[in-house]
N, C-alpha and C. Protein backbone atom coordinates (compact mmCIF):
# COMPACT_ATOMS: atom_id res chain seq x y z
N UNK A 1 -31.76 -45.93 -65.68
CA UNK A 1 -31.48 -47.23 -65.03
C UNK A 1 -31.19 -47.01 -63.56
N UNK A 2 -31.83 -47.67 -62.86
CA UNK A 2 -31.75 -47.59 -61.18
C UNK A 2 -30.17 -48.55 -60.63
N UNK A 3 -29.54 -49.52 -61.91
CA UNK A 3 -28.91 -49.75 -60.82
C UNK A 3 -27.52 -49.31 -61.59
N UNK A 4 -27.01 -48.98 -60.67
CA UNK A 4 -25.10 -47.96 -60.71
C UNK A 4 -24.30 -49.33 -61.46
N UNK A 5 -23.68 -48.48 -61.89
CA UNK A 5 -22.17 -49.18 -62.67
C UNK A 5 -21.68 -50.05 -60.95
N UNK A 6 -21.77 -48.73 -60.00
CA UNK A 6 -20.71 -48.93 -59.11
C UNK A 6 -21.48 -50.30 -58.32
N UNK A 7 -22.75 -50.47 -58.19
CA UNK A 7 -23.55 -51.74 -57.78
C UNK A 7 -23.08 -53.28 -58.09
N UNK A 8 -23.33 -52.76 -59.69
CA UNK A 8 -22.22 -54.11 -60.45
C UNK A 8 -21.11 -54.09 -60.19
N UNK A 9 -20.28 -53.42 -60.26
CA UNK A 9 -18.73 -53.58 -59.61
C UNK A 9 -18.74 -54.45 -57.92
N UNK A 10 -19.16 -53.72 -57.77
CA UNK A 10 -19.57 -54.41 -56.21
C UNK A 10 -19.86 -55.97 -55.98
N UNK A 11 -20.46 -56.28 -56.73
CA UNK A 11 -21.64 -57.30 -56.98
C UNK A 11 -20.48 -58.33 -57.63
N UNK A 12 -19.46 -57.90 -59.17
CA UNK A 12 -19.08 -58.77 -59.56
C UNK A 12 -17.92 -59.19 -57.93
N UNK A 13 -17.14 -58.17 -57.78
CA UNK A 13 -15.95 -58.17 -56.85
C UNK A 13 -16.36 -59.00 -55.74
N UNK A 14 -17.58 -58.87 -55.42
CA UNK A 14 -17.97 -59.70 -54.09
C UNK A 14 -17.97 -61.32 -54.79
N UNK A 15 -18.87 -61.71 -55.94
CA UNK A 15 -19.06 -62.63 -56.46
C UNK A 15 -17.47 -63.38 -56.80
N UNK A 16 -16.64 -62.65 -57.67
CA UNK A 16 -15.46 -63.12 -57.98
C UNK A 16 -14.90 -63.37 -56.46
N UNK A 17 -14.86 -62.77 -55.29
CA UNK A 17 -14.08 -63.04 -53.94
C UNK A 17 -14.69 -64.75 -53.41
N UNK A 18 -16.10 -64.53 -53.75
CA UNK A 18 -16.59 -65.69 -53.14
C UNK A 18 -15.97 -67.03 -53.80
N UNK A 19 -15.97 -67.21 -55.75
CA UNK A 19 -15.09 -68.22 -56.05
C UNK A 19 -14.17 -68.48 -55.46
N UNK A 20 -13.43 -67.22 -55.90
CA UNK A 20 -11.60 -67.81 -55.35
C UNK A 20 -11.63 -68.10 -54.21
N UNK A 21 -12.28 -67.91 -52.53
CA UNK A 21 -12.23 -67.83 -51.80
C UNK A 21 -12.86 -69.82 -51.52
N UNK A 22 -13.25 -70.13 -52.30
CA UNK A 22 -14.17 -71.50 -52.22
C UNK A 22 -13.11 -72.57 -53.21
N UNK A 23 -12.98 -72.35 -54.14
CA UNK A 23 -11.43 -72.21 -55.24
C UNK A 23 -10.70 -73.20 -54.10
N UNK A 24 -10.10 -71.89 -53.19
CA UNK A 24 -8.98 -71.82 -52.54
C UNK A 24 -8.91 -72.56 -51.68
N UNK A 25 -9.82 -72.95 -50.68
CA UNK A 25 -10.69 -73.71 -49.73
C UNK A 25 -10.82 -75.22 -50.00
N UNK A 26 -11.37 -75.72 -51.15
CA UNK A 26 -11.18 -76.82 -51.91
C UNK A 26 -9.86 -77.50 -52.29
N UNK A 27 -8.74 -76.20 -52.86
CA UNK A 27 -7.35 -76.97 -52.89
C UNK A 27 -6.79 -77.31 -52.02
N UNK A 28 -7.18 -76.41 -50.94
CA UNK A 28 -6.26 -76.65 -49.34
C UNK A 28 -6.75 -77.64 -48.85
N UNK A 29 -8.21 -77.91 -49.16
CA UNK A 29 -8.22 -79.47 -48.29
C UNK A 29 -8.00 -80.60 -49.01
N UNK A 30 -7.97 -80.13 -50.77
CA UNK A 30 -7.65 -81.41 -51.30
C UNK A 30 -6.03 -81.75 -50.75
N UNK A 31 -4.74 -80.47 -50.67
CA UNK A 31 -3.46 -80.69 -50.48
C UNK A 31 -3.91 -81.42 -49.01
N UNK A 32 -4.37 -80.76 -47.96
CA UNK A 32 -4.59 -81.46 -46.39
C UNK A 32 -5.08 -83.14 -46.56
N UNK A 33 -5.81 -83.26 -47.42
CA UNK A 33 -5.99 -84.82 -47.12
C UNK A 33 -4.88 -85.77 -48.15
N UNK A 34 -3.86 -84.97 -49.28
CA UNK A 34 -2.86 -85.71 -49.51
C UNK A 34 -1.78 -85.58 -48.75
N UNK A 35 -1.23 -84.62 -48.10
CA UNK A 35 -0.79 -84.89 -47.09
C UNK A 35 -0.91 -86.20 -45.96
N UNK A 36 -2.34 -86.40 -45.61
CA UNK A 36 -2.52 -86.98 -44.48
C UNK A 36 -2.66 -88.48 -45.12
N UNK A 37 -2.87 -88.96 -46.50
CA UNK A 37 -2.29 -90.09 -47.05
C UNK A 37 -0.97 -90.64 -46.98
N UNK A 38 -0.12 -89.19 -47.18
CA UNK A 38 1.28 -89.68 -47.32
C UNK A 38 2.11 -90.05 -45.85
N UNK A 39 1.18 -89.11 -44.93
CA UNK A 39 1.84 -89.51 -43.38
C UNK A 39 1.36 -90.92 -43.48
N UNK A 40 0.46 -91.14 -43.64
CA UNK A 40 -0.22 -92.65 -43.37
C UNK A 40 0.27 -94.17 -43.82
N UNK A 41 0.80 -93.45 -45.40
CA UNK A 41 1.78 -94.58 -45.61
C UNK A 41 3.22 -94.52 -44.70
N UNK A 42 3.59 -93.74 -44.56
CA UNK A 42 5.08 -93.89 -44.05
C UNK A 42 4.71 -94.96 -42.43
């Protein structure tokens, strides 16, 4: 087999970084725009 254990490792770690990293990205702007509701009512 041409491709390495260590390829896939690579491959998942990059892949898994990219979720959480998009994940993470998504909650922060969902919290940023409830935030900017709640300034809005006050």
């Amino acid at each position: 087999m041409s491709v390495s254990i260590g390829n896939i490792l690579i491959t998942v770690v990059v892949f898994i970084d990219f979720v959480v990293k998009s994940l993470f990205h998504r909650f922060y702007v969902m919290v940023y725009a409830i935030k900017q509701l709640l300034v809005k009512r006050r």
